[in-house]
PDB file of N, CA and C in Angstrom:
ATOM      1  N   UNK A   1       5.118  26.614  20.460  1.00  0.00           N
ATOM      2  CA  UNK A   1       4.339  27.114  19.343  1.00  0.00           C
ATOM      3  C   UNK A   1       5.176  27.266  18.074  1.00  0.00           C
ATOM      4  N   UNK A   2       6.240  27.149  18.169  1.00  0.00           N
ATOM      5  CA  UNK A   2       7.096  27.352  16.841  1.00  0.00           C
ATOM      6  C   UNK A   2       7.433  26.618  16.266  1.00  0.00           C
ATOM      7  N   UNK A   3       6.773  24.642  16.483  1.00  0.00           N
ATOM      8  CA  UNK A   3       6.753  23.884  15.991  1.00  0.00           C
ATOM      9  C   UNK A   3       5.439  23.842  14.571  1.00  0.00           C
ATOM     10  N   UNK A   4       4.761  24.551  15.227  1.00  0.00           N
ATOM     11  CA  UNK A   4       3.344  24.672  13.846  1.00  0.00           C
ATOM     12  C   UNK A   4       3.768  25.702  13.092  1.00  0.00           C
ATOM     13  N   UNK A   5       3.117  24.932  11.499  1.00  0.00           N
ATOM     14  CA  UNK A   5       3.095  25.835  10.826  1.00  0.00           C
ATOM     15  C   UNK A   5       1.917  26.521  10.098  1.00  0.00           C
ATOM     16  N   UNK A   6       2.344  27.855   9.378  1.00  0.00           N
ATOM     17  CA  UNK A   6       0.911  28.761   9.355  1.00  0.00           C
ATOM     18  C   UNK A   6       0.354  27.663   8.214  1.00  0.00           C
ATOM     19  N   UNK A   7      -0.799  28.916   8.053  1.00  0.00           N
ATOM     20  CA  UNK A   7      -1.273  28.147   7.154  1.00  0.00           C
ATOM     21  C   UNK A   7      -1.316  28.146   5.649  1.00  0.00           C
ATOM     22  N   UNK A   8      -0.626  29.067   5.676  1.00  0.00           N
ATOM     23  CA  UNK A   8       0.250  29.168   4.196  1.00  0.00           C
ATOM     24  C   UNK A   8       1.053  27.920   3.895  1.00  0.00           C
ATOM     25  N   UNK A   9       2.074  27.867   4.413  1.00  0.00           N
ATOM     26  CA  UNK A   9       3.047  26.986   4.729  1.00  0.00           C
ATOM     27  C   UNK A   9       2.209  25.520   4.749  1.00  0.00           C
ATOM     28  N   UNK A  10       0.995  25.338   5.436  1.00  0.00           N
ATOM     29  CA  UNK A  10       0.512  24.171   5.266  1.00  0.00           C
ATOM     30  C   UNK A  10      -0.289  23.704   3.735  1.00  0.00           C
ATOM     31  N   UNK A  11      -0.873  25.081   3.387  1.00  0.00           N
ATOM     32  CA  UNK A  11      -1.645  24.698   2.212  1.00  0.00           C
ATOM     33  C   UNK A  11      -0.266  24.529   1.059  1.00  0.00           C
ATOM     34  N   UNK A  12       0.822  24.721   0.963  1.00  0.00           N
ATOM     35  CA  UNK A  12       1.401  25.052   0.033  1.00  0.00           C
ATOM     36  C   UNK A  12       2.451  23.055   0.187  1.00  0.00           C
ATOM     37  N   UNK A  13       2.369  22.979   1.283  1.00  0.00           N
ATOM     38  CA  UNK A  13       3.099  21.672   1.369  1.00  0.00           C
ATOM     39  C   UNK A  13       2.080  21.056   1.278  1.00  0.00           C
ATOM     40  N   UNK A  14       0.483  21.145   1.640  1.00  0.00           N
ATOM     41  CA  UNK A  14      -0.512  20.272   1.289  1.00  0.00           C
ATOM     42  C   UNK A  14      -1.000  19.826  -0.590  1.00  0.00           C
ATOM     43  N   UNK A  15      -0.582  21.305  -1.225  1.00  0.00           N
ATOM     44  CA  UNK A  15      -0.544  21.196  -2.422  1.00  0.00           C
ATOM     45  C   UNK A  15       0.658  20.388  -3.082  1.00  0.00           C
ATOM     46  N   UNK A  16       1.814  20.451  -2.650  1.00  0.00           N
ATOM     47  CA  UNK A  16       3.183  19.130  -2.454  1.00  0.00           C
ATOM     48  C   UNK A  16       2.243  18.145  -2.699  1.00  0.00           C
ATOM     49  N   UNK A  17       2.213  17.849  -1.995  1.00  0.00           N
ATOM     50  CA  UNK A  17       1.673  16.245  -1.437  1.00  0.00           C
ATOM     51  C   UNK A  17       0.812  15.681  -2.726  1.00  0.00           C
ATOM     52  N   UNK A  18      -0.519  17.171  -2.632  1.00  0.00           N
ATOM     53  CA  UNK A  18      -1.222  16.188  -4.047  1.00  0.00           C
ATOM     54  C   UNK A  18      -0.511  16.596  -4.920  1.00  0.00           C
ATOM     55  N   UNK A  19       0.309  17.359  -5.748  1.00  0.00           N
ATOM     56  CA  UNK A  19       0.807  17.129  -7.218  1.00  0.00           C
ATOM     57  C   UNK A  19       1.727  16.050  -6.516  1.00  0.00           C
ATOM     58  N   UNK A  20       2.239  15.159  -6.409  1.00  0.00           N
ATOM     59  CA  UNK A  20       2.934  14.219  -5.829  1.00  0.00           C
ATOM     60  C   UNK A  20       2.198  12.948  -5.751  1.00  0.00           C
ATOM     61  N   UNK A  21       1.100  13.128  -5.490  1.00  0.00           N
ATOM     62  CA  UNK A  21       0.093  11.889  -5.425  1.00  0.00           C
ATOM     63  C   UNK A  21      -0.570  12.279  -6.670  1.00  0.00           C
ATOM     64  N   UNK A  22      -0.500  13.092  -7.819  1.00  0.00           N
ATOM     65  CA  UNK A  22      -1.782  12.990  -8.957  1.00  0.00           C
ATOM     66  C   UNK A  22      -1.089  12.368  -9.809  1.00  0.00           C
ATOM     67  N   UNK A  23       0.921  12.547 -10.016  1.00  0.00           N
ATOM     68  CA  UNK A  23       1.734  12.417 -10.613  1.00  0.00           C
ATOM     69  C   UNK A  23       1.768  10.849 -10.420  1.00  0.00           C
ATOM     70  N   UNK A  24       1.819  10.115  -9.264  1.00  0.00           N
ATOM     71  CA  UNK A  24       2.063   8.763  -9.026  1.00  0.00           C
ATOM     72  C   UNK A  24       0.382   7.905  -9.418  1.00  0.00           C
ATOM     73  N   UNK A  25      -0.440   8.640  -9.086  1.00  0.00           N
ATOM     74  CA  UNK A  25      -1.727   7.886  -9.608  1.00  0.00           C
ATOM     75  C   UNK A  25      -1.822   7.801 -11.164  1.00  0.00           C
ATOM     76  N   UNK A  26      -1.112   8.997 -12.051  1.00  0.00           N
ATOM     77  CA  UNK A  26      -1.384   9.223 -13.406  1.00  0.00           C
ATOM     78  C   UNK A  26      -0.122   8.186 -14.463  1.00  0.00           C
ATOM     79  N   UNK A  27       1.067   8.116 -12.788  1.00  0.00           N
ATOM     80  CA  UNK A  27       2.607   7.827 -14.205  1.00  0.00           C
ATOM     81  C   UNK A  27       2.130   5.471 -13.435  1.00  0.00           C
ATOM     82  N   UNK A  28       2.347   5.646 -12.067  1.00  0.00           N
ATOM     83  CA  UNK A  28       2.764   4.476 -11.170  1.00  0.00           C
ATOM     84  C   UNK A  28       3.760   4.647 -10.621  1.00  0.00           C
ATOM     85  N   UNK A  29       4.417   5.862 -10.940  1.00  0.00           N
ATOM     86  CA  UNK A  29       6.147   5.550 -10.389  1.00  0.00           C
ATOM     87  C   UNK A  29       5.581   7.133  -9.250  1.00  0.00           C
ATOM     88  N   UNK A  30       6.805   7.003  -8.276  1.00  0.00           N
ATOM     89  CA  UNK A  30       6.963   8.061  -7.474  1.00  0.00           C
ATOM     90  C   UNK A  30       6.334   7.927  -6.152  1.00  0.00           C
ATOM     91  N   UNK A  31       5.865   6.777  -5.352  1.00  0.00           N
ATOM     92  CA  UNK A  31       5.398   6.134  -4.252  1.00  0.00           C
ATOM     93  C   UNK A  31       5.773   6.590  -3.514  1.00  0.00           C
ATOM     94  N   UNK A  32       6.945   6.481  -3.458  1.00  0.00           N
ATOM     95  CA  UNK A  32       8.045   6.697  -1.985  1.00  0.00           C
ATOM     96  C   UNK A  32       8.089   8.278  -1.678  1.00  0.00           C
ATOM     97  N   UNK A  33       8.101   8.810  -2.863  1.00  0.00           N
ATOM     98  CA  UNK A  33       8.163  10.450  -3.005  1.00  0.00           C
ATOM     99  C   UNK A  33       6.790  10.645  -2.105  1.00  0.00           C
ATOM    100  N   UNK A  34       6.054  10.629  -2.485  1.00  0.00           N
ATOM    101  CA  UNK A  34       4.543  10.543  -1.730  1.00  0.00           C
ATOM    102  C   UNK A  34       4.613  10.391  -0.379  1.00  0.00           C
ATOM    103  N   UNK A  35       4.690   9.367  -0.144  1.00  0.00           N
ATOM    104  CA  UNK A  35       4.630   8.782   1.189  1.00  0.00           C
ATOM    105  C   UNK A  35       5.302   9.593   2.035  1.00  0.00           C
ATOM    106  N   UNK A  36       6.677   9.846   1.600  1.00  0.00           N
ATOM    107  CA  UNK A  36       7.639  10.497   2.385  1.00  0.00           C
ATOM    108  C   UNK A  36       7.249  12.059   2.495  1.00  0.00           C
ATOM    109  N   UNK A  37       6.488  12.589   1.486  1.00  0.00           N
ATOM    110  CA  UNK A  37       5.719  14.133   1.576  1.00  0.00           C
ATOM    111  C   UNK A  37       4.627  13.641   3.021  1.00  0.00           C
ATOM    112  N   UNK A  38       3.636  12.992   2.766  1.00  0.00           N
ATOM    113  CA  UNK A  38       2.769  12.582   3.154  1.00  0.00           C
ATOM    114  C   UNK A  38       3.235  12.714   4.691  1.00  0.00           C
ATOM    115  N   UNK A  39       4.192  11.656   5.196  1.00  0.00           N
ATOM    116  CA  UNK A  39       4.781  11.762   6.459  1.00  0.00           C
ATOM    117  C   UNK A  39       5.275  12.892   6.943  1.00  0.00           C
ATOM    118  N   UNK A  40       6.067  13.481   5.871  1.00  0.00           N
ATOM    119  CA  UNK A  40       6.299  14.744   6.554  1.00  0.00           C
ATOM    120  C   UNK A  40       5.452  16.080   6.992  1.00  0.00           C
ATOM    121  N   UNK A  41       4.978  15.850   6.192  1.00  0.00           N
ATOM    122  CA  UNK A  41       3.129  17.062   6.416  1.00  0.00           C
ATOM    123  C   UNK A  41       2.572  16.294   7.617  1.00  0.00           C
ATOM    124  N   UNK A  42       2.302  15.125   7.575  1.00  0.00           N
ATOM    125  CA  UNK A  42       1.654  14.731   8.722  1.00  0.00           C
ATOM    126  C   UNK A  42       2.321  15.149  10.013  1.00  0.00           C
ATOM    127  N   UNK A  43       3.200  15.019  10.364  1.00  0.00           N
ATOM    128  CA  UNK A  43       4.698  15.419  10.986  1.00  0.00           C
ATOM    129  C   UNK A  43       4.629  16.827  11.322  1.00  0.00           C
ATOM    130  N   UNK A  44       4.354  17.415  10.637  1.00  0.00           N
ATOM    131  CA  UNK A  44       4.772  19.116  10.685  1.00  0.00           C
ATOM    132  C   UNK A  44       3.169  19.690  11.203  1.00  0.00           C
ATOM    133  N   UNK A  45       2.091  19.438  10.778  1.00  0.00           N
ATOM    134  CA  UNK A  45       0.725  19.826  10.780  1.00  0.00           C
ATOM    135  C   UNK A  45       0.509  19.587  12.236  1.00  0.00           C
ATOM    136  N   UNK A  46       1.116  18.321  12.940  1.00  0.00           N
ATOM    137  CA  UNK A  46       0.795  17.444  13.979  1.00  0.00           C
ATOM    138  C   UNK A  46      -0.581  16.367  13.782  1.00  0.00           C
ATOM    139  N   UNK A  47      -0.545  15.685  12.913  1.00  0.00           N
ATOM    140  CA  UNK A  47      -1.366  14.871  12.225  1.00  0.00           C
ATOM    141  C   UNK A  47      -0.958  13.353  13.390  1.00  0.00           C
ATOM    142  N   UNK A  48       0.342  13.594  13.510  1.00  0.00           N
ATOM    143  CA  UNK A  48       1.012  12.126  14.172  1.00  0.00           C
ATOM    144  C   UNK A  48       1.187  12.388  15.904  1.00  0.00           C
ATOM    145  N   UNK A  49       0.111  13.673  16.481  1.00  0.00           N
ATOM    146  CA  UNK A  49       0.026  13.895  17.905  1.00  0.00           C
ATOM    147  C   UNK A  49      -1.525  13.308  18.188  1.00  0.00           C
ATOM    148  N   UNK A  50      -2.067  12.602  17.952  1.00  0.00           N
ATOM    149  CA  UNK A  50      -3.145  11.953  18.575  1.00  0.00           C
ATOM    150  C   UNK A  50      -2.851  11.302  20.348  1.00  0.00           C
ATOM    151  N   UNK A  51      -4.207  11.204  20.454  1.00  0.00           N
ATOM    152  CA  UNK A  51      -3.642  10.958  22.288  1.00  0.00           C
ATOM    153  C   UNK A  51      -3.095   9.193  22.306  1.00  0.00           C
ATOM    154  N   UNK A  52      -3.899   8.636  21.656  1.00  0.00           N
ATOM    155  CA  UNK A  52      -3.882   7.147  21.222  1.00  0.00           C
ATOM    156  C   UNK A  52      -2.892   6.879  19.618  1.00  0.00           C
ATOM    157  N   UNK A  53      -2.938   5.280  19.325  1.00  0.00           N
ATOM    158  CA  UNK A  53      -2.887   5.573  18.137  1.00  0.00           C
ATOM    159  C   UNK A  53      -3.742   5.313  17.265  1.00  0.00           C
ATOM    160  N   UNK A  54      -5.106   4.912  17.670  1.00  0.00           N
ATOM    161  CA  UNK A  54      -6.099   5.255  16.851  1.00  0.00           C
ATOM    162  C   UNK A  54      -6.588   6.543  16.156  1.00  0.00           C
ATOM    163  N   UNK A  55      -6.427   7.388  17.279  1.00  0.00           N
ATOM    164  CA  UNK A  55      -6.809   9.192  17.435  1.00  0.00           C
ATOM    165  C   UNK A  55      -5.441   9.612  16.689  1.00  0.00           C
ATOM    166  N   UNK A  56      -4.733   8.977  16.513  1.00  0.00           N
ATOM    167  CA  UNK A  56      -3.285   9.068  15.546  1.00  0.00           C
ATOM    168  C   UNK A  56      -4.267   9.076  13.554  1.00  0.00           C
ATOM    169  N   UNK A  57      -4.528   7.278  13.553  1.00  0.00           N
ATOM    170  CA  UNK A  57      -4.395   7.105  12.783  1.00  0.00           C
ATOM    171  C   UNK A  57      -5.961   7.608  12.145  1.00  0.00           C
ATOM    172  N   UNK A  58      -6.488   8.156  12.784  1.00  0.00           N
ATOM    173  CA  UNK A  58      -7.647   9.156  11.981  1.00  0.00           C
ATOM    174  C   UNK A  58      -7.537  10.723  12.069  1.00  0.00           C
ATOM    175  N   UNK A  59      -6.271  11.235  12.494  1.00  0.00           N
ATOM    176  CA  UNK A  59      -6.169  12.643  12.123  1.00  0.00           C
ATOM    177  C   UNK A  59      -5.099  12.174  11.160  1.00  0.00           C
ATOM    178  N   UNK A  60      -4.348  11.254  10.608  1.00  0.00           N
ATOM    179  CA  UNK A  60      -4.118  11.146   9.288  1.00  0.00           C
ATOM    180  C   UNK A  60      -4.759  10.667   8.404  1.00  0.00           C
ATOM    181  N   UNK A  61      -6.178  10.293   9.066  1.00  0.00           N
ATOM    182  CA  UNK A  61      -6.797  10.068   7.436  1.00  0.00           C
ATOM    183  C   UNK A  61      -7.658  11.046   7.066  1.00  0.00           C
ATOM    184  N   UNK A  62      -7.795  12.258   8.153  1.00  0.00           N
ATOM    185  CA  UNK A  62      -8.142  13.075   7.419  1.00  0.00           C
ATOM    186  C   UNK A  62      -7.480  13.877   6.738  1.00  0.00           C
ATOM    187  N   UNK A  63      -5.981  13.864   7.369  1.00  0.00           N
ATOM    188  CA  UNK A  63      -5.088  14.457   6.189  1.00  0.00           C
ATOM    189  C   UNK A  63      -4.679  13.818   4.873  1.00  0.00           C
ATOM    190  N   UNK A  64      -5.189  12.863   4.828  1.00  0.00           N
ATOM    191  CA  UNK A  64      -5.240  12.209   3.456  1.00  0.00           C
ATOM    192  C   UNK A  64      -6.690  12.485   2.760  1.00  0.00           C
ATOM    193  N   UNK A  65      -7.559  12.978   3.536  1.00  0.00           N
ATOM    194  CA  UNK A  65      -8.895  13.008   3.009  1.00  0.00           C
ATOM    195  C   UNK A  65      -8.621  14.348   2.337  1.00  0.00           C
ATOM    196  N   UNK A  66      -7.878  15.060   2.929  1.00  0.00           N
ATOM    197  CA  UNK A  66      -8.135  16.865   2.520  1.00  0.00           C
ATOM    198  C   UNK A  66      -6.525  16.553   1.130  1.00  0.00           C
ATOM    199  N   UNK A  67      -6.140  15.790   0.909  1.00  0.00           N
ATOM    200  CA  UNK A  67      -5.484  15.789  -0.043  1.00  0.00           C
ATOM    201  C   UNK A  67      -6.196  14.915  -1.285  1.00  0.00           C
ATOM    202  N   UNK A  68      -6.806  14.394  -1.230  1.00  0.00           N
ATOM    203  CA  UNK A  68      -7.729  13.777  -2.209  1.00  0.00           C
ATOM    204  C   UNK A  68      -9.090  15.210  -2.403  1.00  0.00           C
ATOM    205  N   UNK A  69      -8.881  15.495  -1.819  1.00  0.00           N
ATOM    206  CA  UNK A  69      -9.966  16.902  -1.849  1.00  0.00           C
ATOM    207  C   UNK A  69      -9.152  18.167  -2.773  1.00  0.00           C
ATOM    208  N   UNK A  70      -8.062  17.944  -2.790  1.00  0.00           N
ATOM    209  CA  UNK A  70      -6.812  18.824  -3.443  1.00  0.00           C
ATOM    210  C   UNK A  70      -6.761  18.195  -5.129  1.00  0.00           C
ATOM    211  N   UNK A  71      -7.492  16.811  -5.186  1.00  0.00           N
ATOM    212  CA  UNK A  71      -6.573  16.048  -6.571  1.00  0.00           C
ATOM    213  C   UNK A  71      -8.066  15.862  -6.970  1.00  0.00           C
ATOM    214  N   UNK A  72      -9.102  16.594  -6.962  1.00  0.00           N
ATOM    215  CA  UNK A  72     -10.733  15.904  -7.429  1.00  0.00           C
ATOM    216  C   UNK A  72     -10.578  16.752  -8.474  1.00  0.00           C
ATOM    217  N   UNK A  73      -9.732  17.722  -8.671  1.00  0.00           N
ATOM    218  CA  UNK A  73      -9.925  18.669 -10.180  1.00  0.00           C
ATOM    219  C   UNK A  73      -9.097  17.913 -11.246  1.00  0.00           C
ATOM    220  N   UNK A  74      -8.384  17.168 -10.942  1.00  0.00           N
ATOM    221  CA  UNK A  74      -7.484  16.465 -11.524  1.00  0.00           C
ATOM    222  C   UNK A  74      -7.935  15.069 -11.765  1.00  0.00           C
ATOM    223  N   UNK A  75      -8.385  13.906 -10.964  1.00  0.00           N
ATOM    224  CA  UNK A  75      -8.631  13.152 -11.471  1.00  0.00           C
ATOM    225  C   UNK A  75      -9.370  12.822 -11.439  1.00  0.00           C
ATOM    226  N   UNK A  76      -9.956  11.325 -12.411  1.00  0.00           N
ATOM    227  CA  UNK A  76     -10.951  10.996 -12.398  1.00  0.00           C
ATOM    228  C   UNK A  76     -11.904  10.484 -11.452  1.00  0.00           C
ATOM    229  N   UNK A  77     -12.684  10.101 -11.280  1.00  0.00           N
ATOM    230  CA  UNK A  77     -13.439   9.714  -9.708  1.00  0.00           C
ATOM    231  C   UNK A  77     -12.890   8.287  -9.074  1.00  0.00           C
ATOM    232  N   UNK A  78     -13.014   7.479 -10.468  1.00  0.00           N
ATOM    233  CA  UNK A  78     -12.248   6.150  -9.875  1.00  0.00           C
ATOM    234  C   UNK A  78     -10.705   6.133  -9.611  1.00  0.00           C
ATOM    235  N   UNK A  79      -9.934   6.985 -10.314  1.00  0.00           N
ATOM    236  CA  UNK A  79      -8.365   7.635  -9.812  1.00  0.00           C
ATOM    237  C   UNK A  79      -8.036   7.876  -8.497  1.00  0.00           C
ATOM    238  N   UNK A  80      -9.316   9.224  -8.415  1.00  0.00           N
ATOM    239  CA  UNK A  80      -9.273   9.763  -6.870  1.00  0.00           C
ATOM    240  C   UNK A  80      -9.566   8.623  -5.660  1.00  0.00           C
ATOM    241  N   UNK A  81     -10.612   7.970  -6.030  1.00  0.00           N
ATOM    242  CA  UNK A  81     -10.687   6.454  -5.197  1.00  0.00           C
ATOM    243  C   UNK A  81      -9.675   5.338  -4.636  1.00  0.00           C
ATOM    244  N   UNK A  82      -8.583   5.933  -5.679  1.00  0.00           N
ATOM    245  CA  UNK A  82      -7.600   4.673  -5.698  1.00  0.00           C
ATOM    246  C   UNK A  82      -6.693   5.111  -4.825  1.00  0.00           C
ATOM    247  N   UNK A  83      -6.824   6.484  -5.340  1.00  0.00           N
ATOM    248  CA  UNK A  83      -5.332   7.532  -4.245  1.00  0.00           C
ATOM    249  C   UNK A  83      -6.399   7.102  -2.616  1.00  0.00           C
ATOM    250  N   UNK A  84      -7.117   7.277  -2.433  1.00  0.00           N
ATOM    251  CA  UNK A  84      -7.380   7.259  -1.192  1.00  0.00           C
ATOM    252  C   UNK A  84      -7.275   6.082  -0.391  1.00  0.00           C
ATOM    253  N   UNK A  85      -7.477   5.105  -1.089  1.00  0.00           N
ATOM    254  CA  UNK A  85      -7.243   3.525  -0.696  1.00  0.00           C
ATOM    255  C   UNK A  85      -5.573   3.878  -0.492  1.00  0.00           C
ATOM    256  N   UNK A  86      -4.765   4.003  -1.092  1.00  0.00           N
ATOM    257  CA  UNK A  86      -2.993   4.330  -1.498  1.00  0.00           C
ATOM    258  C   UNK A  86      -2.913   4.982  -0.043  1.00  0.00           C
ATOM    259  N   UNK A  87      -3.411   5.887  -0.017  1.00  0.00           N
ATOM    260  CA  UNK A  87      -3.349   7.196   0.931  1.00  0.00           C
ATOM    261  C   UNK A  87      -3.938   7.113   2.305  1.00  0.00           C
ATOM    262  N   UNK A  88      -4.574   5.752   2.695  1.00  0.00           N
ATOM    263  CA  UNK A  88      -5.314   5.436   3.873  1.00  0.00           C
ATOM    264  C   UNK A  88      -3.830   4.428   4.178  1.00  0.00           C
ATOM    265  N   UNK A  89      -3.971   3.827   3.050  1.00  0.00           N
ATOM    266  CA  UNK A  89      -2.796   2.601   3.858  1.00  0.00           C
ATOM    267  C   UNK A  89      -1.206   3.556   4.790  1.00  0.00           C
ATOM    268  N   UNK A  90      -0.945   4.533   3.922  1.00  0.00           N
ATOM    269  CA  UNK A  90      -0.082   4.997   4.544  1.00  0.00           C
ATOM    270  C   UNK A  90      -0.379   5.710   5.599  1.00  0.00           C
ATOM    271  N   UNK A  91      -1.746   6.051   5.789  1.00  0.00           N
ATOM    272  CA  UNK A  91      -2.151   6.663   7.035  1.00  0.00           C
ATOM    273  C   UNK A  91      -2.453   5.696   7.942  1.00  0.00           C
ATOM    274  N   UNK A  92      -2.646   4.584   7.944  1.00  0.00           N
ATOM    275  CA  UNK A  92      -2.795   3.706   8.944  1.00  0.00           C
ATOM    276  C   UNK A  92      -1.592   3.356   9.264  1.00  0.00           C
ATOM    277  N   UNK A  93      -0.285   3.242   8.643  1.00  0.00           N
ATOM    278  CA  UNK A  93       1.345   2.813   8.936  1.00  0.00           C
ATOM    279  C   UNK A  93       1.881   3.801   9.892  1.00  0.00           C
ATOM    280  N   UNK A  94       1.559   3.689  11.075  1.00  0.00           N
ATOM    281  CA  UNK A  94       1.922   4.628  11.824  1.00  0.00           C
ATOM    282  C   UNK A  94       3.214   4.230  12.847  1.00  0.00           C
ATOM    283  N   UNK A  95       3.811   2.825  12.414  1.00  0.00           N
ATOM    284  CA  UNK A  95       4.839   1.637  13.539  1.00  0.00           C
ATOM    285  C   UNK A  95       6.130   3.019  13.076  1.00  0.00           C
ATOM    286  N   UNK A  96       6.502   3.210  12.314  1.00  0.00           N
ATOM    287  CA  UNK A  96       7.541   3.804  12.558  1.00  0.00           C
ATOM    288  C   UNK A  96       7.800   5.045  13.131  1.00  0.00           C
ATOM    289  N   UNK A  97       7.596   5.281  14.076  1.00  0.00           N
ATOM    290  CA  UNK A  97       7.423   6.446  14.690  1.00  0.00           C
ATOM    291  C   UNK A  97       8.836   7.440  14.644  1.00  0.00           C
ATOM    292  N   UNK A  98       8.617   8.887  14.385  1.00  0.00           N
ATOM    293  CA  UNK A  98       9.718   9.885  14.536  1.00  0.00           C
ATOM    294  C   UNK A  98       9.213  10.417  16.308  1.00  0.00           C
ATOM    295  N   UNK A  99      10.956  10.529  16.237  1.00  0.00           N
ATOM    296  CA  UNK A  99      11.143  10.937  17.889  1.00  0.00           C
ATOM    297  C   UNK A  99      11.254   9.840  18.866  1.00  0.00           C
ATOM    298  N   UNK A 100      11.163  10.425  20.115  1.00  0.00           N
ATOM    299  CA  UNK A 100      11.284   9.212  21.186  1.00  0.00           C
ATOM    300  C   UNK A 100      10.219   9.203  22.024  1.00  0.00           C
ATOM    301  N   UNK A 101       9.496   8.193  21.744  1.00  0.00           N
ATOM    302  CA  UNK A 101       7.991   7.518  22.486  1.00  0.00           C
ATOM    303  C   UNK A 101       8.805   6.685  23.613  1.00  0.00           C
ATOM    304  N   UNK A 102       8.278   6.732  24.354  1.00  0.00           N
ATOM    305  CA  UNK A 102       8.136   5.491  25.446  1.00  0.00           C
ATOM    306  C   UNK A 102       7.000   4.602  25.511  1.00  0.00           C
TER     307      UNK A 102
END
């Protein structure tokens, strides 16, 4: 149990993530910054414990869904559209796996 975190801790790295993604949808630059938030929240939340990796790669798209849900005050509708397309692809990139799978 001391691998999860509350939910402080989650909303506050979930808020990471989107100023991180409103910044890269608004400048173009800062991708990697993203991604690498992105992974790591996914990571920490347990977004990347699905039983499969399908059941993987749709509890990260809903953690990409609830971060586009974070950036709708911020951007525009077709913006927010774009982050999510941005923000699905990295949720479907699930080959590099942290830890040791068999």
């Amino acid at each position: 149990m001391k691998d999860d975190i509350s939910h402080e801790e989650y909303r506050s790295k979930l808020a990471n993530v989107a100023d991180l993604a409103v910044s890269y949808i608004n400048t173009g630059n800062g991708y990697f910054r993203m991604r690498d938030a992105f992974n790591g929240l996914a990571e920490q939340c347990g977004a990347n414990k699905g039983i499969n990796d399908e059941a993987t790669v749709g509890r990260r798209k809903l953690l990409a869904q609830s971060v586009c849900i974070e950036c709708i005050s911020r951007l525009s509708s077709h913006s927010n559209d774009r982050l999510q397309g941005e923000l699905y692809v990295i949720a479907e990139d699930i080959s590099p796996r942290r830890g040791r799978h068999r």
